[in-house]
C-alpha atoms as a PDB file:
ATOM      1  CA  UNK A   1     -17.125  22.719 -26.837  1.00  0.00           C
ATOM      2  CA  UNK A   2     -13.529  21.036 -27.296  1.00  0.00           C
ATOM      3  CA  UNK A   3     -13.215  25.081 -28.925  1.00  0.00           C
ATOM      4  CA  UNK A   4     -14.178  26.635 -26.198  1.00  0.00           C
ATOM      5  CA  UNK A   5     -12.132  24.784 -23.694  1.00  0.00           C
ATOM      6  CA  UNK A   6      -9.046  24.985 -25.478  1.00  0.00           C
ATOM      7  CA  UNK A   7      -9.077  28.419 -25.905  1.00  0.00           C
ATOM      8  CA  UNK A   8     -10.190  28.565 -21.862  1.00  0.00           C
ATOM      9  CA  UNK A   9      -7.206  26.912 -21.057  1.00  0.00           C
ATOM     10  CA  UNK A  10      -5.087  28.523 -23.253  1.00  0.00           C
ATOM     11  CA  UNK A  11      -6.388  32.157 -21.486  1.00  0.00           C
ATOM     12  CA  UNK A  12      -5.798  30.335 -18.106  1.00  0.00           C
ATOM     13  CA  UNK A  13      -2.072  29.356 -18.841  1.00  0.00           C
ATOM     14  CA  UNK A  14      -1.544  33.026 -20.246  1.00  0.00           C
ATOM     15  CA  UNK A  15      -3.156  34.756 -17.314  1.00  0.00           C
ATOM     16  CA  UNK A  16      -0.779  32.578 -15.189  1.00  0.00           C
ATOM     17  CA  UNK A  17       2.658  32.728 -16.894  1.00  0.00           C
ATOM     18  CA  UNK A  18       2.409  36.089 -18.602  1.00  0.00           C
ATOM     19  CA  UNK A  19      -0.353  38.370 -16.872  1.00  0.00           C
ATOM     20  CA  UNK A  20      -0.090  37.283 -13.703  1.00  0.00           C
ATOM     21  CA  UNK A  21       4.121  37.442 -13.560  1.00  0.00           C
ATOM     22  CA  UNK A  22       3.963  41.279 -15.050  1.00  0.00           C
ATOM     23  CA  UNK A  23       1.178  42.203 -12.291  1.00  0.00           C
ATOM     24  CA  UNK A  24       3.189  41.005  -9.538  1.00  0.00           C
ATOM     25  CA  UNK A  25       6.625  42.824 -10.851  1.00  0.00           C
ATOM     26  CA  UNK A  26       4.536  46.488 -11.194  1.00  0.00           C
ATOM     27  CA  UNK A  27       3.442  45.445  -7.648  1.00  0.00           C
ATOM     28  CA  UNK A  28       7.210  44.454  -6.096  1.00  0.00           C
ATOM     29  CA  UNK A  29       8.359  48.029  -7.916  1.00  0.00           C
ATOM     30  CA  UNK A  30       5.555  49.685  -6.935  1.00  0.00           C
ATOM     31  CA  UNK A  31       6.140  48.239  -2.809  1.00  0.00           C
ATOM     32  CA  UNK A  32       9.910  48.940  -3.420  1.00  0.00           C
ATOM     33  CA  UNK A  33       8.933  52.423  -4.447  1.00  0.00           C
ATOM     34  CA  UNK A  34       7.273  52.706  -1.347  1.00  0.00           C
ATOM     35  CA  UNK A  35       9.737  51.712   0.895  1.00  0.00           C
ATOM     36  CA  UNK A  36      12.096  54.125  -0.783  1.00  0.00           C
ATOM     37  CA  UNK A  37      10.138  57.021  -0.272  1.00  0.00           C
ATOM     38  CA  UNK A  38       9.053  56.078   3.310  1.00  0.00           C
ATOM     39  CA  UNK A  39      12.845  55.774   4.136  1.00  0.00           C
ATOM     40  CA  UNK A  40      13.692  59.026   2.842  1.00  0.00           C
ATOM     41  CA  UNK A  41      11.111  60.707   4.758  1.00  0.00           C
ATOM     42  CA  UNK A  42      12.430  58.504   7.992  1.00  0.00           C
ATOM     43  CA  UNK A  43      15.830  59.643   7.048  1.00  0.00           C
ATOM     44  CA  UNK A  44      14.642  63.715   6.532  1.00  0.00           C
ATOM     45  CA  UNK A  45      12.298  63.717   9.492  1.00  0.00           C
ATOM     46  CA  UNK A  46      15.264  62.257  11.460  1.00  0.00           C
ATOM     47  CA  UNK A  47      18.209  64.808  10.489  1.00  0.00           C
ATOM     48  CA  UNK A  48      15.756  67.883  10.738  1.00  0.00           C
ATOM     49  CA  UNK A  49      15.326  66.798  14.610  1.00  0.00           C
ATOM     50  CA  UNK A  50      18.924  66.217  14.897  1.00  0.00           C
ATOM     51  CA  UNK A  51      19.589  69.526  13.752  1.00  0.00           C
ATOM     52  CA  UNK A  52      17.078  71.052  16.259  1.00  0.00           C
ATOM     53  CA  UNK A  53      18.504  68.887  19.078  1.00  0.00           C
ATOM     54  CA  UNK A  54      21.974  70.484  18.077  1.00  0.00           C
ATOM     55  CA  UNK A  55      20.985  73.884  17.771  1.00  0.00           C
ATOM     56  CA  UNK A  56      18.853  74.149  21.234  1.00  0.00           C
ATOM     57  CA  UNK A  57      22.392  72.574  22.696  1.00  0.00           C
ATOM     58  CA  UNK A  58      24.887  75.561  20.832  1.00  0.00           C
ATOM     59  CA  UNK A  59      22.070  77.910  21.968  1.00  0.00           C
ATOM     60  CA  UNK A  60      22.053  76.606  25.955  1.00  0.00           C
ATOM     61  CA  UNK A  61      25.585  76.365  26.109  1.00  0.00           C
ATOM     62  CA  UNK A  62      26.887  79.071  24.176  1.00  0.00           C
ATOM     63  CA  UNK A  63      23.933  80.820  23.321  1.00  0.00           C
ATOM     64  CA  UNK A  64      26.005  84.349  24.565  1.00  0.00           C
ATOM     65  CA  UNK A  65      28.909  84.280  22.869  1.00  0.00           C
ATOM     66  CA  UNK A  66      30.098  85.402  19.388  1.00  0.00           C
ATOM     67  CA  UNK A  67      29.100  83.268  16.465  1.00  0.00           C
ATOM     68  CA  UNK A  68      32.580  81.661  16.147  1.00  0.00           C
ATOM     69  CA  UNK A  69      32.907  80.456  19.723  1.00  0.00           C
ATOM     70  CA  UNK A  70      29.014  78.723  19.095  1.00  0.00           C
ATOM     71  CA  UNK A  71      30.492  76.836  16.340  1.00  0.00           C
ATOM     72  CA  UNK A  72      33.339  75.835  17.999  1.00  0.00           C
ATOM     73  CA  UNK A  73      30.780  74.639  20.910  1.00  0.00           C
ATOM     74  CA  UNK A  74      28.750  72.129  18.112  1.00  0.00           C
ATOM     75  CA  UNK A  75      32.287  71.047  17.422  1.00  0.00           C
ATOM     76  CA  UNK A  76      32.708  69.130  20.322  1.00  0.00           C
ATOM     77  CA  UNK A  77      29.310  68.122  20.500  1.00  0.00           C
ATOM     78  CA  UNK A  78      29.761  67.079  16.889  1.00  0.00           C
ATOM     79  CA  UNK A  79      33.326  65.298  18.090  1.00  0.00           C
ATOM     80  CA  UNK A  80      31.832  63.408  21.073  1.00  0.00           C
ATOM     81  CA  UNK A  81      28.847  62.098  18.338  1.00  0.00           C
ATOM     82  CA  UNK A  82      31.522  60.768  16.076  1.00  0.00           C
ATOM     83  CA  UNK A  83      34.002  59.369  18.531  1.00  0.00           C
ATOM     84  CA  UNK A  84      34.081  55.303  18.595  1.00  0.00           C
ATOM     85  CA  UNK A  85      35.337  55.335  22.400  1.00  0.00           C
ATOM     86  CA  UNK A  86      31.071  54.937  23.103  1.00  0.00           C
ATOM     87  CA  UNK A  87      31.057  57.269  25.788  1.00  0.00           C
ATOM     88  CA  UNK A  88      29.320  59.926  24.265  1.00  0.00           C
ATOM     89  CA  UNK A  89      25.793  59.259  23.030  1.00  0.00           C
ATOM     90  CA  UNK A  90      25.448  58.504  19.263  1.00  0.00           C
ATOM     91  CA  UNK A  91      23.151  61.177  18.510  1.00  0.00           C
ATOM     92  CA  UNK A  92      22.231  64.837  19.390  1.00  0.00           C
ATOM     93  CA  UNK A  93      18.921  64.562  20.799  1.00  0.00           C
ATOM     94  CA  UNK A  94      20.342  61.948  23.404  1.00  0.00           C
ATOM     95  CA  UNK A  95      22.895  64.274  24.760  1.00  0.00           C
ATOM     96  CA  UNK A  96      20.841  66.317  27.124  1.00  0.00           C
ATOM     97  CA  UNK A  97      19.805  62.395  28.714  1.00  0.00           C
ATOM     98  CA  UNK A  98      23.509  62.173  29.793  1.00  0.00           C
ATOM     99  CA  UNK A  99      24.295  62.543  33.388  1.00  0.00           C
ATOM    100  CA  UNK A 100      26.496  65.386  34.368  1.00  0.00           C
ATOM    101  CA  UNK A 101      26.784  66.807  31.024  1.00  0.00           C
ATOM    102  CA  UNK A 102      23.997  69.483  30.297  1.00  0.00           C
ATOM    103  CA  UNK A 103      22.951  71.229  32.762  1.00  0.00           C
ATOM    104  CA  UNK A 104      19.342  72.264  33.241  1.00  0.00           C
ATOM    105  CA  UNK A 105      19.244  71.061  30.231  1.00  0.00           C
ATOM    106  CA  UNK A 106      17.201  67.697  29.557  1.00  0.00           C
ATOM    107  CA  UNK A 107      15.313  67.729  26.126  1.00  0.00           C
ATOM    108  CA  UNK A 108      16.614  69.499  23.368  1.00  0.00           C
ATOM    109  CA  UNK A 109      13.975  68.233  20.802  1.00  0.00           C
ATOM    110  CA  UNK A 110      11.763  71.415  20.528  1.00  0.00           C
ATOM    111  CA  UNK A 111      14.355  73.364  18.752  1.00  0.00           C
ATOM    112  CA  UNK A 112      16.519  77.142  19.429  1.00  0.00           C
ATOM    113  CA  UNK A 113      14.610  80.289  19.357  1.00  0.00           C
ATOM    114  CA  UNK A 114      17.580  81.696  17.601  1.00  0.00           C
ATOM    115  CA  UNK A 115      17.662  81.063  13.757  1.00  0.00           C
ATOM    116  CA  UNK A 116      21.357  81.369  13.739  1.00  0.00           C
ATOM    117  CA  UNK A 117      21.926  78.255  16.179  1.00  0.00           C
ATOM    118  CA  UNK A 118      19.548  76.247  13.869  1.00  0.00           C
ATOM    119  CA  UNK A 119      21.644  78.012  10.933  1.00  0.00           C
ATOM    120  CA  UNK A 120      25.213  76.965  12.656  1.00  0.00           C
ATOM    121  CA  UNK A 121      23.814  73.311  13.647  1.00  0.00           C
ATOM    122  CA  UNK A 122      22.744  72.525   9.983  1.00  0.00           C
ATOM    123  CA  UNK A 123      26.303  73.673   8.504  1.00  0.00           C
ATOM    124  CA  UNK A 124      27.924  71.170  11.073  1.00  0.00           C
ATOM    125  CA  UNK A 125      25.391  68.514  10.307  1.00  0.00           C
ATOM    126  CA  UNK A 126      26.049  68.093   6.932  1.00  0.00           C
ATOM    127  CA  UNK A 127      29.624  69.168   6.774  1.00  0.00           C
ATOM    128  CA  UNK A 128      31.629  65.684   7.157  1.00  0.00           C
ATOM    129  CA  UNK A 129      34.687  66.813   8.614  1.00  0.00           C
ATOM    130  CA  UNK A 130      35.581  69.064   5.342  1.00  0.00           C
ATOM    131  CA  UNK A 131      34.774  72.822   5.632  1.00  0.00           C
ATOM    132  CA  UNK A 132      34.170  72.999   9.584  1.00  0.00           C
ATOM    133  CA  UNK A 133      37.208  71.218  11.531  1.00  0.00           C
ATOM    134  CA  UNK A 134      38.702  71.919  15.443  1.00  0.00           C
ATOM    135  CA  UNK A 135      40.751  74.274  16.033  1.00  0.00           C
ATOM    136  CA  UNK A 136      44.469  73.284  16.218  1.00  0.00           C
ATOM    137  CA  UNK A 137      45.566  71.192  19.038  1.00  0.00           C
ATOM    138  CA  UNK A 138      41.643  70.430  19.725  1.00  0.00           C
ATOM    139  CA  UNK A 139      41.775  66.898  18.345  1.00  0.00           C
ATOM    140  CA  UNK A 140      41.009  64.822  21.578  1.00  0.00           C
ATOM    141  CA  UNK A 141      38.930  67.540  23.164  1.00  0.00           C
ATOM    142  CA  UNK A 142      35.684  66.313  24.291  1.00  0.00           C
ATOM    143  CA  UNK A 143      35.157  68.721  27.109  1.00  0.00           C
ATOM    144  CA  UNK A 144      34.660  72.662  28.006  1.00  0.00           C
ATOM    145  CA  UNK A 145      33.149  74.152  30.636  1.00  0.00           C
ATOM    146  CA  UNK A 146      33.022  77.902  32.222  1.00  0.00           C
ATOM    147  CA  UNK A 147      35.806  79.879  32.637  1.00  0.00           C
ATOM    148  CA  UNK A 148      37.304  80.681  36.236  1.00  0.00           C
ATOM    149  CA  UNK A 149      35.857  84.333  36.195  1.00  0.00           C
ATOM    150  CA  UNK A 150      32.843  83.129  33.626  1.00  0.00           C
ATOM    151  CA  UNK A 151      31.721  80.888  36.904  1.00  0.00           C
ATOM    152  CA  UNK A 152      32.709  83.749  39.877  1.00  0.00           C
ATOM    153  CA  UNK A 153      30.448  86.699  37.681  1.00  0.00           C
ATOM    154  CA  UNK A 154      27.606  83.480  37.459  1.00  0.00           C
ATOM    155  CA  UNK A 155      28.027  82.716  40.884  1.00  0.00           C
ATOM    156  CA  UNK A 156      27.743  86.160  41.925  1.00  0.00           C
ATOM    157  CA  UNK A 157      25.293  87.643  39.729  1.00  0.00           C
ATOM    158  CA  UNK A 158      22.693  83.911  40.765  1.00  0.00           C
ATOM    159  CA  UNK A 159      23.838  82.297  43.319  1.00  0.00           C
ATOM    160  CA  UNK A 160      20.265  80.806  43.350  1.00  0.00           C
ATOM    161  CA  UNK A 161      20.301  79.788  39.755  1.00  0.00           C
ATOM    162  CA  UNK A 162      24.602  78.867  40.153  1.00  0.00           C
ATOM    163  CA  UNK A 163      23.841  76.615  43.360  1.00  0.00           C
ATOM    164  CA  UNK A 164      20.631  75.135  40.861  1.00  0.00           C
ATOM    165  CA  UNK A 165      22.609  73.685  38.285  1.00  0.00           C
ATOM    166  CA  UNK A 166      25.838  72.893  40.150  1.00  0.00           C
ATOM    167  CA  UNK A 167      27.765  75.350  38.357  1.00  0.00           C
ATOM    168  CA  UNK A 168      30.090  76.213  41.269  1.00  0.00           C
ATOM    169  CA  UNK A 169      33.637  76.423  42.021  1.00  0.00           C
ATOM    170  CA  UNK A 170      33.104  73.754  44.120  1.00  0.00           C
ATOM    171  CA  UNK A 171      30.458  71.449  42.606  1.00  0.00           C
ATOM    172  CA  UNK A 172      32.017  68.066  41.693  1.00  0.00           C
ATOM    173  CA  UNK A 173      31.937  68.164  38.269  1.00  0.00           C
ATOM    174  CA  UNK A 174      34.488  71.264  38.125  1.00  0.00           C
ATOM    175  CA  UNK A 175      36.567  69.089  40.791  1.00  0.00           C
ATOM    176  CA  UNK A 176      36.337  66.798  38.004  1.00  0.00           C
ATOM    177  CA  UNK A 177      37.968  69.141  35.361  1.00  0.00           C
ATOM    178  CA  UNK A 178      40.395  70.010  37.460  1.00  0.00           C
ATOM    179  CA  UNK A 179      41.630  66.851  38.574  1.00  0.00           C
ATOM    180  CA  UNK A 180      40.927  64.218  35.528  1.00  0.00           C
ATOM    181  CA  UNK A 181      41.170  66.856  32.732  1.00  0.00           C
ATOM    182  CA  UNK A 182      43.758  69.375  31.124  1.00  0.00           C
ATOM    183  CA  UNK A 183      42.876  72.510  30.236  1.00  0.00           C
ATOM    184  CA  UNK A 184      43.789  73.166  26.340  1.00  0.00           C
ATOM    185  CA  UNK A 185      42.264  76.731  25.284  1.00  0.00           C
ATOM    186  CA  UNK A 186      40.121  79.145  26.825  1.00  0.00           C
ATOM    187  CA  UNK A 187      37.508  80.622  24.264  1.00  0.00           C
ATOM    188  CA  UNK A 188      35.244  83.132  25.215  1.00  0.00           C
ATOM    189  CA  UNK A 189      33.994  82.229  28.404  1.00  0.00           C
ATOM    190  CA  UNK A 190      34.485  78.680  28.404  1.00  0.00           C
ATOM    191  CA  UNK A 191      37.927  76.752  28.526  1.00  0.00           C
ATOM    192  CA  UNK A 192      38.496  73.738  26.417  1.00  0.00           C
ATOM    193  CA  UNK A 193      39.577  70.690  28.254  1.00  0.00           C
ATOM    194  CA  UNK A 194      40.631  67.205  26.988  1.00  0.00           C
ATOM    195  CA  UNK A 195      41.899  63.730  28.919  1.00  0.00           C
ATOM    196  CA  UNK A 196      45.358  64.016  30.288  1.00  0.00           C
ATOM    197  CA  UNK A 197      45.900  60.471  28.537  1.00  0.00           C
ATOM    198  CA  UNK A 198      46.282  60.756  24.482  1.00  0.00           C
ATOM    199  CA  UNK A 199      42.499  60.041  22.852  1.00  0.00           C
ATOM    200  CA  UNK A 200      42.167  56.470  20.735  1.00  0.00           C
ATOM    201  CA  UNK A 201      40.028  59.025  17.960  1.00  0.00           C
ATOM    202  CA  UNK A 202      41.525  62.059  17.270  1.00  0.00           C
ATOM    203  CA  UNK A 203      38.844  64.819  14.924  1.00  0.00           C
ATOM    204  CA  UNK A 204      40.597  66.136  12.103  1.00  0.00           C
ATOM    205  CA  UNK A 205      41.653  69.609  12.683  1.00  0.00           C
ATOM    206  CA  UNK A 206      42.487  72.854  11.142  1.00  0.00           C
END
């Protein structure tokens, strides 16, 4: 009996400082594991809806002009993301939410029907300020909007669609640019604008 017991307790005292230990190590691993995985997959799921949010933007904005303007068009996007001043929204997908910034324009989640926007918003997604900088002089612009005769040919071709989405000559917001704003390059059929007071976080530039 004595036998018995001893080698009972001895069993006991193994299961408990040598079984029992190694079980709950393969199970911390196996949980940390887990948790690894699960926030890659957070991490993937959220950069592929970035980069849809970002390409639906290039493609609303700038969907008509040549494939160099588009990118220059995710630049500023990409420079209002990045800028620590917190007026911009920290991510793509929030942009369209912003008052007075997109216009007709208010969830960008569902992706551009053109595979080149999705192709230009993944290069500046994962390019950190190497291989896709502003153009020169561009480093505190955070704004763009239609050209003078870009808005007129609008405006005259929709005045419907123009009056709409307050993209006018005299809509408030181009008061705005005219008034707040100076004008820094025109490209394509949008004009580059930036505050008239020097920017606290210039983008690197070409």
């Amino acid at each position: 009996m004595r036998y018995v017991l001893r080698h009972a307790c001895m069993a006991t005292l193994a299961w408990c400082f040598i079984v029992s230990p190694l079980i709950e190590m393969v199970d911390q691993h196996e949980l940390m594991a887990a948790m690894r995985i699960s926030s890659d997959r957070i991490e993937a799921a959220f950069e592929e809806q970035e980069i849809k949010c970002l390409g639906t933007i290039i493609e609303h904005e700038a969907g008509g002009e040549i494939t160099f303007y588009r990118y220059w068009v995710g630049l500023i996007y990409k420079a209002r993301r990045d800028d620590k001043s917190r007026e911009w929204p920290p991510t793509f997908c929030a942009m369209p939410l912003q008052r007075h910034q997109i216009s007709g324009l208010t969830d960008a989640t569902g992706g551009p029907s053109d595979p080149k926007n999705l192709e230009i918003a993944a290069d500046l997604y994962h390019d950190p300020w190497k291989k896709f900088l502003m153009p020169p002089g561009w480093q505190c612009v955070r704004n763009y909007a239609m050209s003078r005769a870009a808005l007129k040919h609008f405006e005259k071709r929709d005045p419907h669609a123009a009056q709409k989405l307050g993209i006018t000559s005299k809509a408030r917001g181009y008061q705005y640019f005219r008034t707040k704003l100076r004008p820094v390059e025109r490209f394509g059929h949008h004009f580059a604008y930036e505050e008239k007071e020097a920017c606290k976080d210039p983008m690197p530039t070409i």
